[in-house]
Protein backbone atom coordinates (compact mmCIF):
# COMPACT_ATOMS: atom_id res chain seq x y z
CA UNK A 1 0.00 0.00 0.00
CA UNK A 2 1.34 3.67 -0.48
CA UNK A 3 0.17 6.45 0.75
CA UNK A 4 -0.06 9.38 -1.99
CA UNK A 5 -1.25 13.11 -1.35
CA UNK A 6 -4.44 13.98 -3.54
CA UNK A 7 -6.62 17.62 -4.28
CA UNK A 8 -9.48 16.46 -5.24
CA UNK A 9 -10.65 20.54 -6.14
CA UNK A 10 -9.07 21.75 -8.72
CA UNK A 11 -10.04 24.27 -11.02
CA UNK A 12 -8.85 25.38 -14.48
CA UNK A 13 -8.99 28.69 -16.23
CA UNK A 14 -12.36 27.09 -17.57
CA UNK A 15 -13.82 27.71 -14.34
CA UNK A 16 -14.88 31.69 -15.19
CA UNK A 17 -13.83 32.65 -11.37
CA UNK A 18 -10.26 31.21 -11.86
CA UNK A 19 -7.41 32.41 -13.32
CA UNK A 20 -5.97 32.52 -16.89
CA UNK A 21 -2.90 31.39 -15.34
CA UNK A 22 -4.45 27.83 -14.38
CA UNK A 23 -3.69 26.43 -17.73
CA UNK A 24 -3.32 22.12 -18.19
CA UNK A 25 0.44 22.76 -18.61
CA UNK A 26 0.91 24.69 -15.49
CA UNK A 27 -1.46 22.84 -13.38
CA UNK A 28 0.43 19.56 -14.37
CA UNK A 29 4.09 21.17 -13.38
CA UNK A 30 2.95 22.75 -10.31
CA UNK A 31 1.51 19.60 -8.40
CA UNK A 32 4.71 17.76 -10.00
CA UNK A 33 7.12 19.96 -8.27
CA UNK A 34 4.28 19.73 -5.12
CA UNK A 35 4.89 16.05 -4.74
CA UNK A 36 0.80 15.39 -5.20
CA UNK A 37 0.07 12.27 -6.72
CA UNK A 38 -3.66 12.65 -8.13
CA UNK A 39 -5.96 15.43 -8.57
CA UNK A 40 -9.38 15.75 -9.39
CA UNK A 41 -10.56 18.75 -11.98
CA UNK A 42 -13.99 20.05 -10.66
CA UNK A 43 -14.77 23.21 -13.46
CA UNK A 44 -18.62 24.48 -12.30
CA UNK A 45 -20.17 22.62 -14.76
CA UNK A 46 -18.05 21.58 -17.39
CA UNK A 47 -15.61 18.08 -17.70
CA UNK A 48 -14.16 19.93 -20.44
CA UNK A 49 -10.90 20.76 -19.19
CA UNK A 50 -9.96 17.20 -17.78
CA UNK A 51 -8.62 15.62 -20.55
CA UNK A 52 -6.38 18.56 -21.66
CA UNK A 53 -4.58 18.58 -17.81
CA UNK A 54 -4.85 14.64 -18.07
CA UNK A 55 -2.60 14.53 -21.23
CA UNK A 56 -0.38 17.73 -19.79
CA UNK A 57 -0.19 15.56 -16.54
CA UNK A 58 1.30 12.35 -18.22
CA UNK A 59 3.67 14.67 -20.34
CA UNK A 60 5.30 16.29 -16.83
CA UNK A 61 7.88 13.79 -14.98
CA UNK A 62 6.43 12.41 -11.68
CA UNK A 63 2.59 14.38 -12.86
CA UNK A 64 -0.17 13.30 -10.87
CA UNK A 65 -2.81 11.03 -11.92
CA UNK A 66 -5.42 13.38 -12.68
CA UNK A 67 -9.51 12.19 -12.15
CA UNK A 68 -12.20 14.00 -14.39
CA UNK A 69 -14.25 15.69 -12.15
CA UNK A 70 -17.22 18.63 -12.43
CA UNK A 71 -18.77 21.11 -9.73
CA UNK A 72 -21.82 21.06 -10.02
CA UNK A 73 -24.42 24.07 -8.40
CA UNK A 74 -27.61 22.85 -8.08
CA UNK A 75 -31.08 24.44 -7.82
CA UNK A 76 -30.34 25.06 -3.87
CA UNK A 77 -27.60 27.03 -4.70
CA UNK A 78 -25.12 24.18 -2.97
CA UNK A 79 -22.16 22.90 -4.63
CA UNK A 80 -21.65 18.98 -5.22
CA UNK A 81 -18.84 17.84 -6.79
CA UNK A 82 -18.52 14.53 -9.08
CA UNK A 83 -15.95 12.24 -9.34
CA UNK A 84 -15.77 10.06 -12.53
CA UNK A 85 -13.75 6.98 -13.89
CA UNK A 86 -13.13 9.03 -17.12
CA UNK A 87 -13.34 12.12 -18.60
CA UNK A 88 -15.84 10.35 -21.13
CA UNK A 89 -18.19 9.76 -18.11
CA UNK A 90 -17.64 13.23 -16.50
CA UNK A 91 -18.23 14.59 -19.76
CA UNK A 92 -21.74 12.84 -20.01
CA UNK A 93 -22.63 14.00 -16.76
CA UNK A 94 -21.63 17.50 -17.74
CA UNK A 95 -23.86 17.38 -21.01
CA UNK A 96 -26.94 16.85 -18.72
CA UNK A 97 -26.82 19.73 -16.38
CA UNK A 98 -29.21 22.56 -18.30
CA UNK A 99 -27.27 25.80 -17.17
CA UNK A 100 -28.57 29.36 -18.59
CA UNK A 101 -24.77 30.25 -19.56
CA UNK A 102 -22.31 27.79 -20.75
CA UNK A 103 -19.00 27.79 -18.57
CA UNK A 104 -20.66 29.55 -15.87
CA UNK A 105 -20.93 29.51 -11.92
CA UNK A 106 -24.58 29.48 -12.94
CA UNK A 107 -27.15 26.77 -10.88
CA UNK A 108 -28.01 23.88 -13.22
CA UNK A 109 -31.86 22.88 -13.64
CA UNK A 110 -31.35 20.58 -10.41
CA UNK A 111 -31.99 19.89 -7.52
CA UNK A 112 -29.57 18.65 -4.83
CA UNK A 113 -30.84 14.62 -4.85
CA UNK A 114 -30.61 15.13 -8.27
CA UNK A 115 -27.03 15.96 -8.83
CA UNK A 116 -26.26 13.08 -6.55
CA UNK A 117 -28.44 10.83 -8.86
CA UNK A 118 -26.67 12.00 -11.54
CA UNK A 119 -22.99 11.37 -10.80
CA UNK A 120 -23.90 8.09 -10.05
CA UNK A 121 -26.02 7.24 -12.77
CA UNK A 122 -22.77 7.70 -14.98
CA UNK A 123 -20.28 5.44 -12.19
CA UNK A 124 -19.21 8.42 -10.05
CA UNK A 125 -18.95 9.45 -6.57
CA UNK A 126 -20.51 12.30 -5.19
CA UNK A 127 -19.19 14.80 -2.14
CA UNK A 128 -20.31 17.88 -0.75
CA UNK A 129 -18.07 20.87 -1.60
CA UNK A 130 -16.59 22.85 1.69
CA UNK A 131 -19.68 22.01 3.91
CA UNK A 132 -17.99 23.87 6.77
CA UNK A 133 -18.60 26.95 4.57
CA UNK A 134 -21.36 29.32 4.90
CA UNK A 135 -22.51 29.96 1.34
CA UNK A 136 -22.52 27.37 -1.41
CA UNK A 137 -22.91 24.06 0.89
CA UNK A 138 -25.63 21.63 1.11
CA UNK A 139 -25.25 23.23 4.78
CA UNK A 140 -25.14 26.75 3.88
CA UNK A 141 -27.73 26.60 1.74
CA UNK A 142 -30.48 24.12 3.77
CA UNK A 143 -29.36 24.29 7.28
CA UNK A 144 -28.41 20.61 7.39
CA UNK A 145 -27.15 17.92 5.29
CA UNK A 146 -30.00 16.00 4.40
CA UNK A 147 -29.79 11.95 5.58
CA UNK A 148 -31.71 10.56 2.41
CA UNK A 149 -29.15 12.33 -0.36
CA UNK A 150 -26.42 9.61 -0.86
CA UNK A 151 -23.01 11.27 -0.35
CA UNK A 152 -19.99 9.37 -0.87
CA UNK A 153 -18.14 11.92 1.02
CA UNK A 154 -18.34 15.51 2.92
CA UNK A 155 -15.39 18.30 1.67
CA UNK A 156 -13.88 19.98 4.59
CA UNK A 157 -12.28 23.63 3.33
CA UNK A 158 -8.46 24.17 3.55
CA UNK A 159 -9.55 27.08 6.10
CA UNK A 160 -11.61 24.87 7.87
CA UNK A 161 -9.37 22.08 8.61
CA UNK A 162 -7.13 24.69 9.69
CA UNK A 163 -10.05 25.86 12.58
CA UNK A 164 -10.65 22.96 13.33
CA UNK A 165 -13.82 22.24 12.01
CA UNK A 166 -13.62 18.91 10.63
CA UNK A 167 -14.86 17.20 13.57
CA UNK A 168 -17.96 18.85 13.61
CA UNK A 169 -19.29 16.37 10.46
CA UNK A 170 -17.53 13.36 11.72
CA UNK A 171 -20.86 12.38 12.92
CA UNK A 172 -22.56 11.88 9.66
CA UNK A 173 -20.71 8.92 8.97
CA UNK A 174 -19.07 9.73 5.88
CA UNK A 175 -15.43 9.92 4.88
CA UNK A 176 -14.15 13.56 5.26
CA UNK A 177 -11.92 14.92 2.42
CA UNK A 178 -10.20 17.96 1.79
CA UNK A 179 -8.72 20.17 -1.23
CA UNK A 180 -7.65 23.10 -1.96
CA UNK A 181 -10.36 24.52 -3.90
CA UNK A 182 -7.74 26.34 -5.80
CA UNK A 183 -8.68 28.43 -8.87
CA UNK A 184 -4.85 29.87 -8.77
CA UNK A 185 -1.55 28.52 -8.99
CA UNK A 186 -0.46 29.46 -5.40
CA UNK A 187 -2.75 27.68 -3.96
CA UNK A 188 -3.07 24.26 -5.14
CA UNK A 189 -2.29 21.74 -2.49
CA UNK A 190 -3.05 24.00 0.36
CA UNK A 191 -5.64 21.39 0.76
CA UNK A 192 -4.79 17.63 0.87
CA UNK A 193 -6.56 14.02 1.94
CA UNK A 194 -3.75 11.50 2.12
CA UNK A 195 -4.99 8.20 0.65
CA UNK A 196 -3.84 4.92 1.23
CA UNK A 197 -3.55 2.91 -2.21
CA UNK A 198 -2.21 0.51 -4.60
CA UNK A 199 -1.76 2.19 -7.35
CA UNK A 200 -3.93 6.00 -7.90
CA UNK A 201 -6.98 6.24 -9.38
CA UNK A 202 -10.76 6.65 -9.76
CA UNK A 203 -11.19 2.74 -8.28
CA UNK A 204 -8.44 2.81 -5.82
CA UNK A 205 -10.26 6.62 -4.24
CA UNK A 206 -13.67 4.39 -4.33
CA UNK A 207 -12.10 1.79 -2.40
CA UNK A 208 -9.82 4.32 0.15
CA UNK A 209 -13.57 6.16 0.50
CA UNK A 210 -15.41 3.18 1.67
CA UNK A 211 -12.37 1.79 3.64
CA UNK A 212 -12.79 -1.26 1.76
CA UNK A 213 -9.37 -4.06 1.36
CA UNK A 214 -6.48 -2.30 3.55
CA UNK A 215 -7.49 1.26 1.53
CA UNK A 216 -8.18 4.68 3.83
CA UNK A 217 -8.11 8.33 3.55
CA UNK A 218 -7.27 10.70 6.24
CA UNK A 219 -7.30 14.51 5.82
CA UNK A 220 -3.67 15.85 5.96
């Protein structure tokens, strides 16, 4: 087993809040020379830019493995982000969501469940983004996280593991991450979950999730 550091939050300069400078290229050399060995690329609402910083990734000695990934805001206003075994099945997932404006922060046309439903539907795991945050979390945005939406995990914020507030959510059960959220260069990493693996990837973070044959995940 071997323990690897993953950010399972990043964002590119697809993401319209993030900036130019988070190009595939530079994403793929910064979490090289960072030591991080996988990433997951969450754009709001677009898998677009995961096989771009996949191929950049495999081009950069000692790149991360890099998981397609989408952030997705639904009806609620609360974030959810999607994990996927390929950028073929984020991508799917992506075409789905009805948002007003393409590449935008925009809320897609559903609701929380429904988001959920839909990573899954297309073999992917579903967490809730930075739940320790006040705006944009199932939280934030309800009050509670509901008990009937199947999470495969809950997203603690970089800030937030730094007050402390992970332990607040241990009770729900559910394996805590954390990423950086970054959407510039300077501050990917700043959030880690160190998972304990065979070899990284999308099956090997289902298994280290669900604690399932020696595999585990502990926020850094």
């Amino acid at each position: 087993m071997t323990r690897i550091a993953a950010d399972l939050h990043v964002h590119t300069s697809l993401s319209p809040c993030a900036s130019r400078a988070m190009t595939p290229a530079a994403i793929a050399a910064e979490c090289a020379r960072l030591g991080l060995g996988m990433i997951a690329v969450c754009d709001h609402n677009t898998a677009a830019a995961a096989r771009p910083v996949m191929e950049a990734a495999s081009a950069v000695e000692d790149g991360p493995v890099v998981i397609a990934g989408i952030e997705i805001t639904t009806r609620e206003e609360a974030h959810v982000l999607g994990w996927f075994r390929s950028a073929e099945d984020a991508g799917a997932a992506a075409a789905e969501l009805r948002v007003e404006a393409a590449l935008s922060c925009a809320a897609a046309d559903c609701s929380l469940s429904e988001a959920v439903e839909l990573i899954h539907r297309h073999g992917g795991l579903a967490a809730a983004a930075h739940v320790d945050r006040r705006s944009f979390s199932v939280p934030g945005q309800l009050g509670f996280i509901p008990d009937d939406v199947p999470f495969d995990a809950l997203e603690i914020s970089a800030a937030g593991v730094e007050r402390g507030r992970a332990a607040a959510f241990a009770s729900h059960g559910l394996p805590l991450v954390s990423s950086s959220d970054s959407h510039c260069l300077e501050d990917l990493g700043s959030g880690c979950t160190m998972l304990d693996v065979e070899v990284p990837g999308f099956d090997e973070l289902a298994r280290a999730l669900g604690r399932r044959e020696g595999r585990g995940c502990v926020i850094a």
